[in-house]
Protein backbone atom coordinates (compact mmCIF):
# COMPACT_ATOMS: atom_id res chain seq x y z
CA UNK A 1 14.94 -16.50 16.35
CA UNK A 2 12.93 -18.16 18.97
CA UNK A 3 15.54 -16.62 21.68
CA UNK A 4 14.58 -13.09 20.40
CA UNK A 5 10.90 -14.26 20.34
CA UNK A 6 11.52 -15.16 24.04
CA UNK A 7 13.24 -11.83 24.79
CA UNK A 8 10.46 -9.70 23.51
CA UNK A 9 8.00 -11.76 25.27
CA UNK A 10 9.74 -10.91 28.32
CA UNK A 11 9.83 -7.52 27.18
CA UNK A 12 6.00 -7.31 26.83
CA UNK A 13 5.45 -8.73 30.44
CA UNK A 14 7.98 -5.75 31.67
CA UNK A 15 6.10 -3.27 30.52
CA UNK A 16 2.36 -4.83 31.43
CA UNK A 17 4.15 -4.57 35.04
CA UNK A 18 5.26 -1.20 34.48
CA UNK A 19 1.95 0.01 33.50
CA UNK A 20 0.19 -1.18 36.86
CA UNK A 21 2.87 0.77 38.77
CA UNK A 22 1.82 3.93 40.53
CA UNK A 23 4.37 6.07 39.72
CA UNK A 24 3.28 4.85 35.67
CA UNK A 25 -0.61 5.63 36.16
CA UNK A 26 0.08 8.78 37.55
CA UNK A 27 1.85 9.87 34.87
CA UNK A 28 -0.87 9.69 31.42
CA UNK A 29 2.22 10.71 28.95
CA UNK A 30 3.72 7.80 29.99
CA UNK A 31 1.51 5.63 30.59
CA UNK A 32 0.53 6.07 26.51
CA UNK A 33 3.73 5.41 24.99
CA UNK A 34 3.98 2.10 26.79
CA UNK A 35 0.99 1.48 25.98
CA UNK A 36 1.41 2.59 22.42
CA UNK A 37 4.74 -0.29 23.28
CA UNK A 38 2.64 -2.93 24.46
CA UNK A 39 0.37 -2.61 21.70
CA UNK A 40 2.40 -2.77 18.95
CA UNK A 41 4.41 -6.08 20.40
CA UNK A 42 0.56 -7.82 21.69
CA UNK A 43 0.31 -9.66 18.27
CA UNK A 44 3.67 -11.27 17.62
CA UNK A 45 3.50 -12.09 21.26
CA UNK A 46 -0.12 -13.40 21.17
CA UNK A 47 1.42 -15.90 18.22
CA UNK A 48 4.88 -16.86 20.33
CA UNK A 49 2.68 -18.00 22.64
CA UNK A 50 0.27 -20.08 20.82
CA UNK A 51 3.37 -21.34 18.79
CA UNK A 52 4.61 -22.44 23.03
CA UNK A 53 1.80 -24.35 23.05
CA UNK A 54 1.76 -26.25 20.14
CA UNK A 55 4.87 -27.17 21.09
CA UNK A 56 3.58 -28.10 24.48
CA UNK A 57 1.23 -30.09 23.10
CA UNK A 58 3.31 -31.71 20.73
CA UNK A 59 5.73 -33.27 23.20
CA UNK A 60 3.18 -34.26 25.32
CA UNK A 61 1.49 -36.47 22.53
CA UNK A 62 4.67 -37.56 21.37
CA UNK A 63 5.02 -38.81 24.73
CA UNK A 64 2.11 -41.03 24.28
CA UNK A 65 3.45 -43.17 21.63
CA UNK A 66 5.78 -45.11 24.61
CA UNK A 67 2.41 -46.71 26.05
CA UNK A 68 0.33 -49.26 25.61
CA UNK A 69 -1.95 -48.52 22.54
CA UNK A 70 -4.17 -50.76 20.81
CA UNK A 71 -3.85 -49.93 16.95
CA UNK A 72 -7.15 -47.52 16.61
CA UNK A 73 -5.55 -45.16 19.58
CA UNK A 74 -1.81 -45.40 17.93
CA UNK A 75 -3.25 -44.30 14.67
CA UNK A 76 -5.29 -41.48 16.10
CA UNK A 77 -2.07 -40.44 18.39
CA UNK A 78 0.00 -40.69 14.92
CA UNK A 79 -2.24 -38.58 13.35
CA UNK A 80 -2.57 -36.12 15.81
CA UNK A 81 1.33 -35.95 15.45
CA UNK A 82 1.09 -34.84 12.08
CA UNK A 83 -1.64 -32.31 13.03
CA UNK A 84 0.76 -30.50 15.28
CA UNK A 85 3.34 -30.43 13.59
CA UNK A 86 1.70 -29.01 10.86
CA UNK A 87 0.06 -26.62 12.96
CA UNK A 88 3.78 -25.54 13.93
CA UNK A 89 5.17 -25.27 11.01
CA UNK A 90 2.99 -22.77 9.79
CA UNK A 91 3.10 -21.28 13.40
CA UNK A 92 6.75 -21.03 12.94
CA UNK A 93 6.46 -19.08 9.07
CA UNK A 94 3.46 -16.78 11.02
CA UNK A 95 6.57 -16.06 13.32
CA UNK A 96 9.39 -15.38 10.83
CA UNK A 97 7.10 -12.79 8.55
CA UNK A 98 5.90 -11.08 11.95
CA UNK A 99 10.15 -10.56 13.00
CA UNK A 100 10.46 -9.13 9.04
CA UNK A 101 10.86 -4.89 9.74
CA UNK A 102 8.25 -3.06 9.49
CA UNK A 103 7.89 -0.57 6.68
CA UNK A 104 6.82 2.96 8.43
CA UNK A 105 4.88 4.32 6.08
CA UNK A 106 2.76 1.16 5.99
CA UNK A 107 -0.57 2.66 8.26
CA UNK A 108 -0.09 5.90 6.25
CA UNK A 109 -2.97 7.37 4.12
CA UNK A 110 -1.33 7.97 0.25
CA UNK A 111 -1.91 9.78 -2.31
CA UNK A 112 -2.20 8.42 -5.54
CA UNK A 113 -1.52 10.17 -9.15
CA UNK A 114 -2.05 8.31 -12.18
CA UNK A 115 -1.28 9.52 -15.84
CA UNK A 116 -2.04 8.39 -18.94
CA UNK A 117 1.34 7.08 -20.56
CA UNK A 118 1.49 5.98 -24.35
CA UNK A 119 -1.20 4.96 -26.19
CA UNK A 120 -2.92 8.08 -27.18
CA UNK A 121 -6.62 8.62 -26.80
CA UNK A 122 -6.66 5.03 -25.36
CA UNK A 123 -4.00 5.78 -23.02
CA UNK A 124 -6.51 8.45 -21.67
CA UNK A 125 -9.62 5.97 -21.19
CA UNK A 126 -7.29 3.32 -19.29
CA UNK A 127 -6.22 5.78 -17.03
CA UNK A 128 -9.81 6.32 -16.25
CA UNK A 129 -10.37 2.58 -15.50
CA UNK A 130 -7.45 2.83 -13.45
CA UNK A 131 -8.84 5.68 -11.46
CA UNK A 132 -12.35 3.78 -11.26
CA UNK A 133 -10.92 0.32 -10.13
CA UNK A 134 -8.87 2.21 -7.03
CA UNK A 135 -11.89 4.09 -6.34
CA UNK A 136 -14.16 0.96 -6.30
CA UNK A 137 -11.45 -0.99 -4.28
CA UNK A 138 -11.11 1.78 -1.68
CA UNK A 139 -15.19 1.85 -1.26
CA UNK A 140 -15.10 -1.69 -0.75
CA UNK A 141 -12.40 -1.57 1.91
CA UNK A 142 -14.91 1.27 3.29
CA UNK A 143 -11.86 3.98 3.03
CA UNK A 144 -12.51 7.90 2.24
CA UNK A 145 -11.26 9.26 -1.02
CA UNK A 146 -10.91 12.98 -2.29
CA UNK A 147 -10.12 14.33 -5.68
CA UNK A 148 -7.11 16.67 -5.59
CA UNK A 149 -6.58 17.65 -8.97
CA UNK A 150 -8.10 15.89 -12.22
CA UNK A 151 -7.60 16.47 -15.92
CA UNK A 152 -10.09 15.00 -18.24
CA UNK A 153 -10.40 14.32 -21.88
CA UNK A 154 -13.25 14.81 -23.99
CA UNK A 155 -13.48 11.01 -25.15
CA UNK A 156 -14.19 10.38 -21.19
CA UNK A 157 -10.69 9.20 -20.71
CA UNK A 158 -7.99 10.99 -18.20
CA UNK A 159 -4.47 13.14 -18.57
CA UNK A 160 -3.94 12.94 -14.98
CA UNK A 161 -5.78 12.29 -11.89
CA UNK A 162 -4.16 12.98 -8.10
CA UNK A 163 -6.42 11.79 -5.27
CA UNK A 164 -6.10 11.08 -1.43
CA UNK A 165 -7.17 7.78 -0.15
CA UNK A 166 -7.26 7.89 3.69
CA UNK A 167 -8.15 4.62 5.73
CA UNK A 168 -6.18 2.29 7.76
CA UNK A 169 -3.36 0.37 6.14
CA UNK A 170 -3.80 2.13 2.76
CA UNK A 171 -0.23 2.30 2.16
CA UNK A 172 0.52 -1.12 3.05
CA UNK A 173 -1.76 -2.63 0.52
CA UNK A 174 -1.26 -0.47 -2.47
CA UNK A 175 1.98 0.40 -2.29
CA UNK A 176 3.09 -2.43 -4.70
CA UNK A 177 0.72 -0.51 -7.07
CA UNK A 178 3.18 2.00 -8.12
CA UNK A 179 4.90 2.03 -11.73
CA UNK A 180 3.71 1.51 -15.00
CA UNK A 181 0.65 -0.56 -16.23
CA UNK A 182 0.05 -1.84 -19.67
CA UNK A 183 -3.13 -2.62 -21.04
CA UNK A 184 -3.66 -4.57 -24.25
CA UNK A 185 -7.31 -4.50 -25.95
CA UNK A 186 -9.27 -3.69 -28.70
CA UNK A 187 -10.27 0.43 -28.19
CA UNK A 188 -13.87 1.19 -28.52
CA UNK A 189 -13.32 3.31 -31.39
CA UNK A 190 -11.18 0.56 -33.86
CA UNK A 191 -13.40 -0.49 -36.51
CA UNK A 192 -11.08 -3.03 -37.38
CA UNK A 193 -10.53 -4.93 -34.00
CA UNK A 194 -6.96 -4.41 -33.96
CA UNK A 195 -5.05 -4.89 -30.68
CA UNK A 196 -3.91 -1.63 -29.28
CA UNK A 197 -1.15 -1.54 -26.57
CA UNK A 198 -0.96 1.56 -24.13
CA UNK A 199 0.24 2.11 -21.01
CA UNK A 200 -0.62 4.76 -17.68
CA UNK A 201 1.86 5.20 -14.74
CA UNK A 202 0.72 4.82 -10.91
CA UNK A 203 2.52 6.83 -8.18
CA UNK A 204 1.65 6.06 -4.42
CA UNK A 205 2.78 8.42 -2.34
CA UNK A 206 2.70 8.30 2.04
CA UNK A 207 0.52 11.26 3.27
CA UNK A 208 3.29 13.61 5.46
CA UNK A 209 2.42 14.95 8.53
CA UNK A 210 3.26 18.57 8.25
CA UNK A 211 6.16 17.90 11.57
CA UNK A 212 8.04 15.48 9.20
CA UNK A 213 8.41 17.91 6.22
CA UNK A 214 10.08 21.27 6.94
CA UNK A 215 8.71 23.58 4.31
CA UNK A 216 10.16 27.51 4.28
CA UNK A 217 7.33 29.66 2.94
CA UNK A 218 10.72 31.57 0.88
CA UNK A 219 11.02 28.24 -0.84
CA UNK A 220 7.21 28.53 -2.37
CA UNK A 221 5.79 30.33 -5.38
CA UNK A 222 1.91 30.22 -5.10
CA UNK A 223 -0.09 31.56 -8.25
CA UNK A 224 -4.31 31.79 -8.40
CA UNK A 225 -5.67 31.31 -11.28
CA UNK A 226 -9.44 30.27 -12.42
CA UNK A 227 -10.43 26.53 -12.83
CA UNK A 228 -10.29 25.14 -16.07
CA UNK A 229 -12.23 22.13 -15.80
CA UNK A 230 -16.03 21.79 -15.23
CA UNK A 231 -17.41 23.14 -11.55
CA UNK A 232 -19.96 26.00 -12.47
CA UNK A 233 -19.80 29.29 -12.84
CA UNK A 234 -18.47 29.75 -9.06
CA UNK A 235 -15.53 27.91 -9.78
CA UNK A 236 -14.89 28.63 -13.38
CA UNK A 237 -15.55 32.60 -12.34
CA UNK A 238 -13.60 33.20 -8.93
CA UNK A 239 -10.19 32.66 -9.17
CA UNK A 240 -10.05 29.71 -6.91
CA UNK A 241 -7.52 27.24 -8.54
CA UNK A 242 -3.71 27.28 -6.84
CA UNK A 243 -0.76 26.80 -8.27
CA UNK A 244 2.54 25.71 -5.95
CA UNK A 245 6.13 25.72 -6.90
CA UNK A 246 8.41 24.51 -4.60
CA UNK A 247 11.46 26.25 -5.79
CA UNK A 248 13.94 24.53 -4.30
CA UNK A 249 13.08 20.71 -6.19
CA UNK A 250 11.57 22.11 -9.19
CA UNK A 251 8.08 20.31 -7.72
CA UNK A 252 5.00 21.79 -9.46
CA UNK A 253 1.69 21.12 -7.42
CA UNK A 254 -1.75 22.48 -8.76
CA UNK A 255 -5.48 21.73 -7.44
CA UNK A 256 -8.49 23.08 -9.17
CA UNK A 257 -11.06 20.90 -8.04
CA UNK A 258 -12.56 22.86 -4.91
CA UNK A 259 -14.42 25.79 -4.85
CA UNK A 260 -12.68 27.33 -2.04
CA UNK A 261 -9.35 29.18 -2.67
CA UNK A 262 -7.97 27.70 1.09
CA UNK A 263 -9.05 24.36 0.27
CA UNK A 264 -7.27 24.10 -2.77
CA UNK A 265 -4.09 25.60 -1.23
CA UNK A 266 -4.55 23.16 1.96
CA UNK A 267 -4.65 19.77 -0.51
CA UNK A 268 -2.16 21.21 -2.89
CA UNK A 269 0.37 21.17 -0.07
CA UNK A 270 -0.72 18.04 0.86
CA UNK A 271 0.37 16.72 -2.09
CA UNK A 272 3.90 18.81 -1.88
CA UNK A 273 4.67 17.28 1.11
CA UNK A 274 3.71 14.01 0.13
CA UNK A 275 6.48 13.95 -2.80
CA UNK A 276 9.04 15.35 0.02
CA UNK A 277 8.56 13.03 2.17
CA UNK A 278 8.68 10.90 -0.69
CA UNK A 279 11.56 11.69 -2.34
CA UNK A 280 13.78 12.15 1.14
CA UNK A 281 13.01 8.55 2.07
CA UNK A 282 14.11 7.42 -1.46
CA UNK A 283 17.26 9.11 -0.94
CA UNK A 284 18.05 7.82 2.30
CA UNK A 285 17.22 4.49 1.24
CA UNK A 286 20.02 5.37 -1.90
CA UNK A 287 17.26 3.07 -4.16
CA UNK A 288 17.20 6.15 -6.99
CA UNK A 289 18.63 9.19 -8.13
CA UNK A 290 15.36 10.85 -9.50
CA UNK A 291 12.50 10.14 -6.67
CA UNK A 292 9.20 9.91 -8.66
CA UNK A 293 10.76 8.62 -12.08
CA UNK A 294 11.59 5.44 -9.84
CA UNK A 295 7.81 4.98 -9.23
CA UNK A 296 6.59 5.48 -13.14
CA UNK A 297 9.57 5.41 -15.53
CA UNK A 298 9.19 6.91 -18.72
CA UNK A 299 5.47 5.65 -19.38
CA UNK A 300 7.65 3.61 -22.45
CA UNK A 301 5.81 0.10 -23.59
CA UNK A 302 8.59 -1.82 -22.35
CA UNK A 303 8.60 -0.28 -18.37
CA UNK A 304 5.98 -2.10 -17.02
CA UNK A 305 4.97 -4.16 -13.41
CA UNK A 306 1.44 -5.32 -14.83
CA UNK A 307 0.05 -6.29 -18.08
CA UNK A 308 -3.91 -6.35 -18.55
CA UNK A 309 -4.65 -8.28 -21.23
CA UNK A 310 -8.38 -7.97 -22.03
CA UNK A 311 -8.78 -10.39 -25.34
CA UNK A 312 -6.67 -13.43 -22.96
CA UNK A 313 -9.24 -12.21 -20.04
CA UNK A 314 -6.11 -12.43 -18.28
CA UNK A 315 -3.60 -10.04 -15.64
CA UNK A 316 -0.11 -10.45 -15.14
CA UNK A 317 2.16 -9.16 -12.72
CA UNK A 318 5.76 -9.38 -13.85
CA UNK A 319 7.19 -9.23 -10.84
CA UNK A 320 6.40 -12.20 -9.38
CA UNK A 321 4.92 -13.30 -12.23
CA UNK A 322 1.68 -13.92 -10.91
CA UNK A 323 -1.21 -13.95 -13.57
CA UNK A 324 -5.16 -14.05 -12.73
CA UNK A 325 -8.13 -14.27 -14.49
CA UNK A 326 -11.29 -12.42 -14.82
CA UNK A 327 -10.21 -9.11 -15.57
CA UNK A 328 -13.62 -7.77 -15.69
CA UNK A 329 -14.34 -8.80 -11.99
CA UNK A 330 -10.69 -7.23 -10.96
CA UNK A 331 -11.27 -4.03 -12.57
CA UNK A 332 -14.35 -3.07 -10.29
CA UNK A 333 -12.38 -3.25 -7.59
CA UNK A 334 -11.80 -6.56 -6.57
CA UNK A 335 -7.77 -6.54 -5.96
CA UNK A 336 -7.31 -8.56 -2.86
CA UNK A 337 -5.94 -11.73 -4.27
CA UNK A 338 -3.33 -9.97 -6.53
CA UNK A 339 -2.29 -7.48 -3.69
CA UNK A 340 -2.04 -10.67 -0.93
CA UNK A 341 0.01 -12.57 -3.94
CA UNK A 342 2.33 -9.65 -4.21
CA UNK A 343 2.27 -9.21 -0.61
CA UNK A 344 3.42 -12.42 -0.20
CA UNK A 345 5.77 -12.90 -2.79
CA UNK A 346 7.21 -9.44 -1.11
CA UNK A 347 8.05 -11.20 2.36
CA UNK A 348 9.11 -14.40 0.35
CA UNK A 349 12.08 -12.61 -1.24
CA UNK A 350 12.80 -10.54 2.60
CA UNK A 351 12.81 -13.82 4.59
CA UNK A 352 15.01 -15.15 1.56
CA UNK A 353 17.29 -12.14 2.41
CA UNK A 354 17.33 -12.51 6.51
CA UNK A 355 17.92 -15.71 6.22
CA UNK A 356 21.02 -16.09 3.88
C-alpha cells in the first residue's frame, strides 16, 4: 500500500510540473483536466505526507531513547512514543479508507421517492415524517430541494412523494437510505394504545446528466392532463400535469406539481433518467434483476434496513445493527451520527474485502 501511496505521490508532483510548463498554460483544455487530476489526488496526498512525517518524527524520538536521560525526560520521550504511534496508526486507517474506490455517483444530486408501504392510514402519515425528516436534514446541510410529484392523503399523511435534493455530496450521504423503513408506534387515531407496525419504502436515485442517458423521443409516450392535487384554479384548470411512459422499460413518470406545462415535462424527465441511469448501473454491477425493487422490496413487514421504534424511543439499523436513541431529535433532521455509523460500518466491511 504505502508503495502505491508513494507512486501517486510522485504522480501528483508530475503533473504540478506539467502544469507550470508552457506548452500546458497555453493550452486552458488542458490545463483543466490536470488540474481537475491534481485536485482530486491533493487530499490523499496531503495525508501520505503527514503520515511521512509522523513517521519521521517517530524514528527520530525513538532515537532518543539510546542517550543519556534522567527518568523525568525518559518518561516524557516514552510517552511521546506512544503519541506517535498512535497518531500513525490512525494515519495509516485515514490512508487505507482514502485507497477504498470511489463510488461515482457519490457528488451526484438524487432524487428521492418515498411511498407509503403497509400499514394503512398510518403507513400514509410515516411517509410524511419521512418526507419531513429528509427535508429538515437537507435544510440543515443548507442543500436545495424541489417537489417533483406528491400524492397526499386527507388524514395529512402521504401515497407517494418524489423530490430532488441538489447539494454537494448528497448522494454520498443518503445513499444508504434506500429500502424499506418500519415504524412501530401507537397511531394518533387508536383509542386503545395499541402498537401499530407499518412500513414506507425509500428510493435514492443519482441525478443523470442528460449525455449519460440516451433517450429516443420514439421510445416516449407523453400525455397532459389537469392536476389533481391542490395548486389553484391555474393549475387545477390548464392542463398542465405530464404524464411520461418510457415504452421501452415499462417506466411511468408523472409531475403535477408546477404550474407550467414545460416545467413539469423538464422534472418529469429528470426523474426518467434518473431510474435509467439507475437501473443500467444496477445491471452492470449484476447486483439485481429488477432495478428499483432492489432499493424497496415489496414494502412487506419483514423487508426492512431500519426499525423506528417510538414507545423504546429507540432506532435501529439492521444492517450494521447500529441502534440510537432519541428518535424525536433524529426525526427533525438530525441524521449525521446514524449516516457516519453506516458510513463507517460501509468501509469496515470494503477494507475487510481488499484486504483478504
Amino acid at each position: 500500500m504505502l508503495e502505491r501511496l508513494a507512486k501517486i505521490e510522485q504522480q501528483y508532483v508530475d503533473m504540478e510540473e506539467e502544469m507550470a510548463s508552457p506548452e500546458v498554460t497555453s493550452n486552458p483544455k488542458k490545463l483543466q483536466a490536470l488540474a481537475q487530476e491534481r485536485a482530486r489526488l491533493e487530499d490523499l496526498v496531503t495525508e501520505y505526507r503527514q503520515y511521512k512525517k509522523t513517521e519521521k518524527a517517530l524514528e527520530n524520538t525513538r532515537l532518543m531513547l539510546h542517550d543519556d536521560l534522567d527518568d523525568d525526560m525518559l518518561s516524557m520521550v516514552k510517552q511521546e512514543i506512544s503519541n506517535l504511534e498512535s497518531r500513525l496508526t490512525e494515519q495509516l486507517q485515514n490512508l487505507k479508507v482514502a485507497l477504498l474506490p470511489k463510488d461515482p455517483n457519490d457528488e451526484r444530486d438524487i432524487i428521492l421517492e418515498i411511498r407509503a408501504g403497509t400499514g394503512g392510514e398510518e403507513a400514509g402519515l410515516f411517509a410524511a415524517d419521512l418526507f419531513r425528516m429528509y427535508s429538515r436534514y437537507a435544510q440543515i446541510q443548507g442543500w436545495a430541494t424541489d417537489i417533483i410529484n406528491i400524492n397526499e392523503i386527507g388524514s395529512g399523511g402521504i401515497r407517494e412523494v418524489i423530490f430532488e435534493i441538489r447539494g454537494k455530496g448528497a448522494f454520498s450521504r443518503l445513499k444508504y437510505e434506500r429500502g424499506v423503513h418500519r415504524v412501530q408506534r401507537v397511531p394518533t387515531t387508536e383509542a386503545s394504545g395499541r402498537i401499530h407496525t407499518s412500513t414506507a419504502t425509500v428510493a435514492v436515485l443519482p441525478v443523470a446528466d442528460e449525455v449519460e442517458v440516451d433517450i429516443t423521443p420514439g421510445d416516449l409516450r407523453i400525455d397532459i392532463f389537469h392536476s389533481g392535487g391542490a395548486g389553484g384554479q391555474n393549475v387545477n384548470k390548464v392542463a398542465t400535469a405530464v404524464r411520461i411512459t418510457h415504452i421501452p422499460t415499462g417506466i411511468v413518470v408523472i409531475c403535477q406539481d408546477e404550474r407550467s406545462q414545460l416545467k413539469n415535462r423538464t422534472k418529469a424527465m429528470s426523474v426518467l433518467r434518473a431510474r435509467l441511469l439507475d437501473m443500467e448501473q444496477r445491471k452492470q454491477e449484476g447486483d439485481v434483476v429488477e432495478e428499483r425493487r432492489s432499493q424497496v422490496g415489496t414494502a412487506e413487514r419483514v423487508e426492512k434496513i431500519r426499525t423506528y421504534n417510538f414507545p423504546q424511543d429507540r432506532i435501529t439499523d439492521h444492517r450494521g445493527g447500529i441502534s440510537l436513541r432519541n428518535l424525536p431529535h433524529i426525526m427533525e433532521g438530525n441524521l449525521d451520527d446514524l449516516l457516519d455509523s453506516l458510513a463507517s460500518d460501509e468501509q469496515a466491511k470494503l477494507l475487510e474485502v481488499k484486504l483478504k
